[in-house]
C-alpha atoms as a PDB file:
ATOM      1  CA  UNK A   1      14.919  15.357  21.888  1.00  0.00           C
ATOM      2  CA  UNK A   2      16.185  12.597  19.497  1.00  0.00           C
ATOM      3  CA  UNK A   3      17.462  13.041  16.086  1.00  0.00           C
ATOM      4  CA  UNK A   4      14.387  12.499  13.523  1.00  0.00           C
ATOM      5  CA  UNK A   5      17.102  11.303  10.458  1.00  0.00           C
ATOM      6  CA  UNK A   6      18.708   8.691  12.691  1.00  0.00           C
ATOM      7  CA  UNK A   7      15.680   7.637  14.540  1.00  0.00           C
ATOM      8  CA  UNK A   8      14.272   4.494  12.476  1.00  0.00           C
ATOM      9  CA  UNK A   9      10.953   3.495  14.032  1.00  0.00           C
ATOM     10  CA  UNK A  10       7.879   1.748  12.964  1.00  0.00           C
ATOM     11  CA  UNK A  11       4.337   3.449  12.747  1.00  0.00           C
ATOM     12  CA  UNK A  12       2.031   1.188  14.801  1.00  0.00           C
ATOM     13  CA  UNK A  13      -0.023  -0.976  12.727  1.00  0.00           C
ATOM     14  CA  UNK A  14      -3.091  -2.719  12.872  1.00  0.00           C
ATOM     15  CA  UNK A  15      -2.643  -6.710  12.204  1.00  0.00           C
ATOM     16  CA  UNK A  16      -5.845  -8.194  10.393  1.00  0.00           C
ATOM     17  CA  UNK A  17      -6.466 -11.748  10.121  1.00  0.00           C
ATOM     18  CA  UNK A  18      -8.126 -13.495   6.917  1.00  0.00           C
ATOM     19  CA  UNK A  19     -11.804 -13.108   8.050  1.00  0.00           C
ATOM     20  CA  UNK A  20     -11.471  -9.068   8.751  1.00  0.00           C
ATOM     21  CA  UNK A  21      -9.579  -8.677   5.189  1.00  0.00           C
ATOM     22  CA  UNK A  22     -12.276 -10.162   3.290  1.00  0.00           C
ATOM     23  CA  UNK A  23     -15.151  -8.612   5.535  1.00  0.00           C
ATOM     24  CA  UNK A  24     -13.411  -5.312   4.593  1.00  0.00           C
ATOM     25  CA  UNK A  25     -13.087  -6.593   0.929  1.00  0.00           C
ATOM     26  CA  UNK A  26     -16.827  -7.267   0.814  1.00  0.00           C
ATOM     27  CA  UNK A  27     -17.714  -3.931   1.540  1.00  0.00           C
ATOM     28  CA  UNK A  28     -15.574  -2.014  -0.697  1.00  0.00           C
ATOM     29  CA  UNK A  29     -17.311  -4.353  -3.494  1.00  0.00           C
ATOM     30  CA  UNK A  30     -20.385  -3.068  -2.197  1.00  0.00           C
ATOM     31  CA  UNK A  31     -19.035   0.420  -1.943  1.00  0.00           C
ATOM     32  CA  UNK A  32     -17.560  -0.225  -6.059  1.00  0.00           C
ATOM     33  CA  UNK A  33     -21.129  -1.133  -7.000  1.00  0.00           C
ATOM     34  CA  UNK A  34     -22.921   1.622  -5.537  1.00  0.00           C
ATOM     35  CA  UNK A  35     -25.402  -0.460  -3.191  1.00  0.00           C
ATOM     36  CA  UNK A  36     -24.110   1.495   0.172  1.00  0.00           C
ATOM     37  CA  UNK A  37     -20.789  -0.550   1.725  1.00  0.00           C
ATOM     38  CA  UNK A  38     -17.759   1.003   2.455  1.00  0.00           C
ATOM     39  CA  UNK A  39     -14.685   2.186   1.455  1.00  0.00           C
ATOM     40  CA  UNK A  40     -11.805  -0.395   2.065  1.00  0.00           C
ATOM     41  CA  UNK A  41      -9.701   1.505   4.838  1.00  0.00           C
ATOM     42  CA  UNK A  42      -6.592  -0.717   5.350  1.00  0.00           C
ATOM     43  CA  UNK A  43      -4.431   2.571   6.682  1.00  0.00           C
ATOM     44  CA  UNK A  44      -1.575   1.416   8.727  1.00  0.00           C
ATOM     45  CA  UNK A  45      -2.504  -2.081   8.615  1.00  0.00           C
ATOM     46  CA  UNK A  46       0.026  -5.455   8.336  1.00  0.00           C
ATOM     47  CA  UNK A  47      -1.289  -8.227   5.961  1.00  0.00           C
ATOM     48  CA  UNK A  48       0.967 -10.910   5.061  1.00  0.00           C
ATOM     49  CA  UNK A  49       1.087 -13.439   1.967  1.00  0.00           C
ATOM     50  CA  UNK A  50      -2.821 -12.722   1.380  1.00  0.00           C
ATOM     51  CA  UNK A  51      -3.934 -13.499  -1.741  1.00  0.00           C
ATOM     52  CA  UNK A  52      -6.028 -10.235  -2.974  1.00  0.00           C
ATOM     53  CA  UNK A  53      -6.031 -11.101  -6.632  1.00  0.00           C
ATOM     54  CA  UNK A  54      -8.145  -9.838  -8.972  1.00  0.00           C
ATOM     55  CA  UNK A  55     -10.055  -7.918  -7.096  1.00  0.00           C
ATOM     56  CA  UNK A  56     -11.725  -4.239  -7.834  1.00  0.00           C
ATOM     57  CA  UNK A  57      -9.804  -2.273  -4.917  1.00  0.00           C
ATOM     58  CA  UNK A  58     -10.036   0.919  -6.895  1.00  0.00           C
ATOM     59  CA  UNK A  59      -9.861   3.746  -4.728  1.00  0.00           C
ATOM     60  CA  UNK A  60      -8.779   1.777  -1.706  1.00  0.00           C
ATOM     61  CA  UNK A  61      -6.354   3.189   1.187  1.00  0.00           C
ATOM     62  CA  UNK A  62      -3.227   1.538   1.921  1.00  0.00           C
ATOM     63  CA  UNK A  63      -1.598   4.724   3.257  1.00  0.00           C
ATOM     64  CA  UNK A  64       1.296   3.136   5.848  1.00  0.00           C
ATOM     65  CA  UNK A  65       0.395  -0.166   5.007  1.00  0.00           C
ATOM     66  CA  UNK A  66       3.050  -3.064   5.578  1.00  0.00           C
ATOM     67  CA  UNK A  67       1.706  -5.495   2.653  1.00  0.00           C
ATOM     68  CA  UNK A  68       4.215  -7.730   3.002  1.00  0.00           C
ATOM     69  CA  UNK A  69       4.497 -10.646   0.447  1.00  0.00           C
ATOM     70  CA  UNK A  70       0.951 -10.104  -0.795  1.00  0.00           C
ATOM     71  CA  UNK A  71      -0.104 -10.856  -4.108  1.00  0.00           C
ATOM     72  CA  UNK A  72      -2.392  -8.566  -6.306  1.00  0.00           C
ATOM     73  CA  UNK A  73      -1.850 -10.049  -9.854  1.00  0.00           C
ATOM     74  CA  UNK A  74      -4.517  -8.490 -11.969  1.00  0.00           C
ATOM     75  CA  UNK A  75      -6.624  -6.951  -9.484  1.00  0.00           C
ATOM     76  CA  UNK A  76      -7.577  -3.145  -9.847  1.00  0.00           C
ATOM     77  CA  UNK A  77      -5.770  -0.489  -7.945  1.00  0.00           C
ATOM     78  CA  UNK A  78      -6.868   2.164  -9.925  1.00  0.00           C
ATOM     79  CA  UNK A  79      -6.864   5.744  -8.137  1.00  0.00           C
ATOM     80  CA  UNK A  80      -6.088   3.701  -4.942  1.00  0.00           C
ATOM     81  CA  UNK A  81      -3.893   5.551  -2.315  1.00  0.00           C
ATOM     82  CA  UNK A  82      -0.627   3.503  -1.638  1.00  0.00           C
ATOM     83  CA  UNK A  83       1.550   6.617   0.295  1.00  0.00           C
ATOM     84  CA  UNK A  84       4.240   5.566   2.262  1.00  0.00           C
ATOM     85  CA  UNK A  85       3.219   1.323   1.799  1.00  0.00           C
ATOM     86  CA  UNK A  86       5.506  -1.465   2.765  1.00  0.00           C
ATOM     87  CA  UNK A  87       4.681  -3.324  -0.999  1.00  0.00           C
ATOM     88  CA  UNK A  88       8.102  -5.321  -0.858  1.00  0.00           C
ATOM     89  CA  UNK A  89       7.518  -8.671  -2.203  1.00  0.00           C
ATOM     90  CA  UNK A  90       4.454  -8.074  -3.351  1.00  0.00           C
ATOM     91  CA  UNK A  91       2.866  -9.939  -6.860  1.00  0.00           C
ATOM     92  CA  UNK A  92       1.522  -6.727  -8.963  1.00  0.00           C
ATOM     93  CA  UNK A  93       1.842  -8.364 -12.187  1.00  0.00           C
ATOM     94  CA  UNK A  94      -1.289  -7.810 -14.547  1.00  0.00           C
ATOM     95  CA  UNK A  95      -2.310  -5.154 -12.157  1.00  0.00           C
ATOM     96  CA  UNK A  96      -4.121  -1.857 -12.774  1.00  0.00           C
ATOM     97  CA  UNK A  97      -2.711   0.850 -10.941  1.00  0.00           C
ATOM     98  CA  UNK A  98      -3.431   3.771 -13.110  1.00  0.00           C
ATOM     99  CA  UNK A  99      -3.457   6.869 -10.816  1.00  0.00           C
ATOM    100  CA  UNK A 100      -2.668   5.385  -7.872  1.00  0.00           C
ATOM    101  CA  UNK A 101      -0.867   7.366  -5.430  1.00  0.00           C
ATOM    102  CA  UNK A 102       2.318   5.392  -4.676  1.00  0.00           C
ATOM    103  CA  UNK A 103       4.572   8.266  -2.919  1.00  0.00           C
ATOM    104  CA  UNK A 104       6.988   6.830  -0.851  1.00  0.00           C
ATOM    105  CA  UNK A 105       6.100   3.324  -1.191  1.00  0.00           C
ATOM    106  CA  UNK A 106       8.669   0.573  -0.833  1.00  0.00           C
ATOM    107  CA  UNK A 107       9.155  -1.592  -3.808  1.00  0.00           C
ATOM    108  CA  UNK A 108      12.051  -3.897  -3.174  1.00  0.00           C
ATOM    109  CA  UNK A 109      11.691  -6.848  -4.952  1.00  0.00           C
ATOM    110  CA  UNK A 110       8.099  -6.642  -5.858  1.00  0.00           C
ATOM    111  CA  UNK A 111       6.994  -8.072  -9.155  1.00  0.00           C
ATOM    112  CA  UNK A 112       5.064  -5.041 -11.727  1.00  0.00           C
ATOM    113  CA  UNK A 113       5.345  -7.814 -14.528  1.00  0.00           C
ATOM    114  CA  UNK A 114       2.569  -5.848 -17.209  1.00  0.00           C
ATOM    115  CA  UNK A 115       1.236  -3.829 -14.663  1.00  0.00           C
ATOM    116  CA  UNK A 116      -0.384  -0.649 -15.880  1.00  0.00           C
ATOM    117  CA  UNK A 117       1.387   2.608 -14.133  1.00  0.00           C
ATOM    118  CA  UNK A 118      -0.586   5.484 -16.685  1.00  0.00           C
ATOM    119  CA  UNK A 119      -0.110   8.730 -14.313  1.00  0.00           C
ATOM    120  CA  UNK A 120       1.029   6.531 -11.149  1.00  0.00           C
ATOM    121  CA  UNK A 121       2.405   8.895  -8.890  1.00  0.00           C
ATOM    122  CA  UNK A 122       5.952   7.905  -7.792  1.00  0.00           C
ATOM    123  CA  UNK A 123       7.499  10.986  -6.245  1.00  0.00           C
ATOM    124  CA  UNK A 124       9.192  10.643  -3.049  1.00  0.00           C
ATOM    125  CA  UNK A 125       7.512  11.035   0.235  1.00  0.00           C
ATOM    126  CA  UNK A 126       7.372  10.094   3.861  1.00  0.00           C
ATOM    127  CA  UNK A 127       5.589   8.654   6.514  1.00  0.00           C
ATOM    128  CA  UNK A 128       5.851  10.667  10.281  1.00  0.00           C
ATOM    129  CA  UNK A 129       5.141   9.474  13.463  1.00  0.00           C
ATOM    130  CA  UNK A 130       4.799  11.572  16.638  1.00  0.00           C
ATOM    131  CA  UNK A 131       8.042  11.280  18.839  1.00  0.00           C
ATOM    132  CA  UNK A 132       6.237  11.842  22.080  1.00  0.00           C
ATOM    133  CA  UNK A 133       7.820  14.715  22.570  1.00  0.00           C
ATOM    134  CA  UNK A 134       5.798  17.175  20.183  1.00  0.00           C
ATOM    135  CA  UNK A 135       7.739  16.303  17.290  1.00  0.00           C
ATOM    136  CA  UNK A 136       7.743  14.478  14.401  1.00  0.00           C
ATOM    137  CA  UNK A 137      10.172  11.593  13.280  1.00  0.00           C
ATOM    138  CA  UNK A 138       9.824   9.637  10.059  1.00  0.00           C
ATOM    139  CA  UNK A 139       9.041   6.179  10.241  1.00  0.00           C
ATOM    140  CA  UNK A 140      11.574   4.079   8.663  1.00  0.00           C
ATOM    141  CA  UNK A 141      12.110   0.899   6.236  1.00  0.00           C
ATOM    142  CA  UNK A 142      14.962   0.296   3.620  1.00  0.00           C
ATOM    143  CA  UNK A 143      14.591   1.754   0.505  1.00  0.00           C
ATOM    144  CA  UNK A 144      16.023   0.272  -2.218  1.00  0.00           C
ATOM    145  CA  UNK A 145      16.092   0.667  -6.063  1.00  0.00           C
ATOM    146  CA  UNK A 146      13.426  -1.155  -7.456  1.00  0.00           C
ATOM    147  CA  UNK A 147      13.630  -1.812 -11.399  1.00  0.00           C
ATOM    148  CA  UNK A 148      10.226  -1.023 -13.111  1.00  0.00           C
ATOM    149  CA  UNK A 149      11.084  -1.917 -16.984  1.00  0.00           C
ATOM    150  CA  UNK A 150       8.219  -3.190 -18.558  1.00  0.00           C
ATOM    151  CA  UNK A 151       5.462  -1.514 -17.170  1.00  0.00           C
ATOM    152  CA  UNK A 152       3.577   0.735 -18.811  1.00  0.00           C
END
């Protein structure tokens, strides 16, 4: 059985391209506005530099997510479930995250530049994978400090 604090692996994640991001974007709009859609689901996913700014993604999952150099300046993340997300890199400046859920979430070098945190959830937390043997390891990235002066 192997050691779940050395073992370092990656949750398997979902890659979307441009055309399924905004397709799932669309729908959560629809979802925001009450006329049916759907709530955005990007749950284990990997998006890369993808421009989501300002954009109502209030309420949206991003649990796992590796959201690697995206940017988000001014878009609304309010109440939206970030546990355990890749964010480094990320552009948050002017963003809304008021109760999000951020547990766990990498923020190495990610810019919160007058981002609103009210009763942002930043305790510590983990992601688990199943080992294959019946256990549970957690998945792993480098944690680092992250500074958050400024934000309020």
């Amino acid at each position: 059985m192997s050691n779940a604090l050395s073992d370092n692996r990656e949750p398997e994640r979902r890659v979307l391209d441009a055309a399924q991001i905004s397709a799932v974007v669309r729908q959560h709009l629809e979802f925001r506005a009450r006329r049916g859609g759907k709530r955005a689901d990007f749950r284990f996913c990997e998006i890369t530099r993808f421009d989501l700014s300002s954009v109502d993604l209030s309420e949206a999952d991003f649990t796992g997510a590796k959201l690697s150099r995206c940017r988000f300046s001014g878009t609304k993340l309010r109440e939206a479930n970030l546990y355990g997300a890749d964010l480094r890199g990320c552009d948050f400046s002017g963003c809304m995250l008021d109760k999000a859920d951020m547990r766990g979430a990498c923020l190495h070098g990610a810019d919160l530049t007058g981002a609103s945190m009210v009763d942002v959830d930043m305790r510590e937390g983990v992601i688990v994978i199943g080992d294959g043997e019946g256990g549970l390891t957690p998945a792993g990235f480098d944690i680092h400090y992250t500074e958050v002066a400024g934000v309020r």
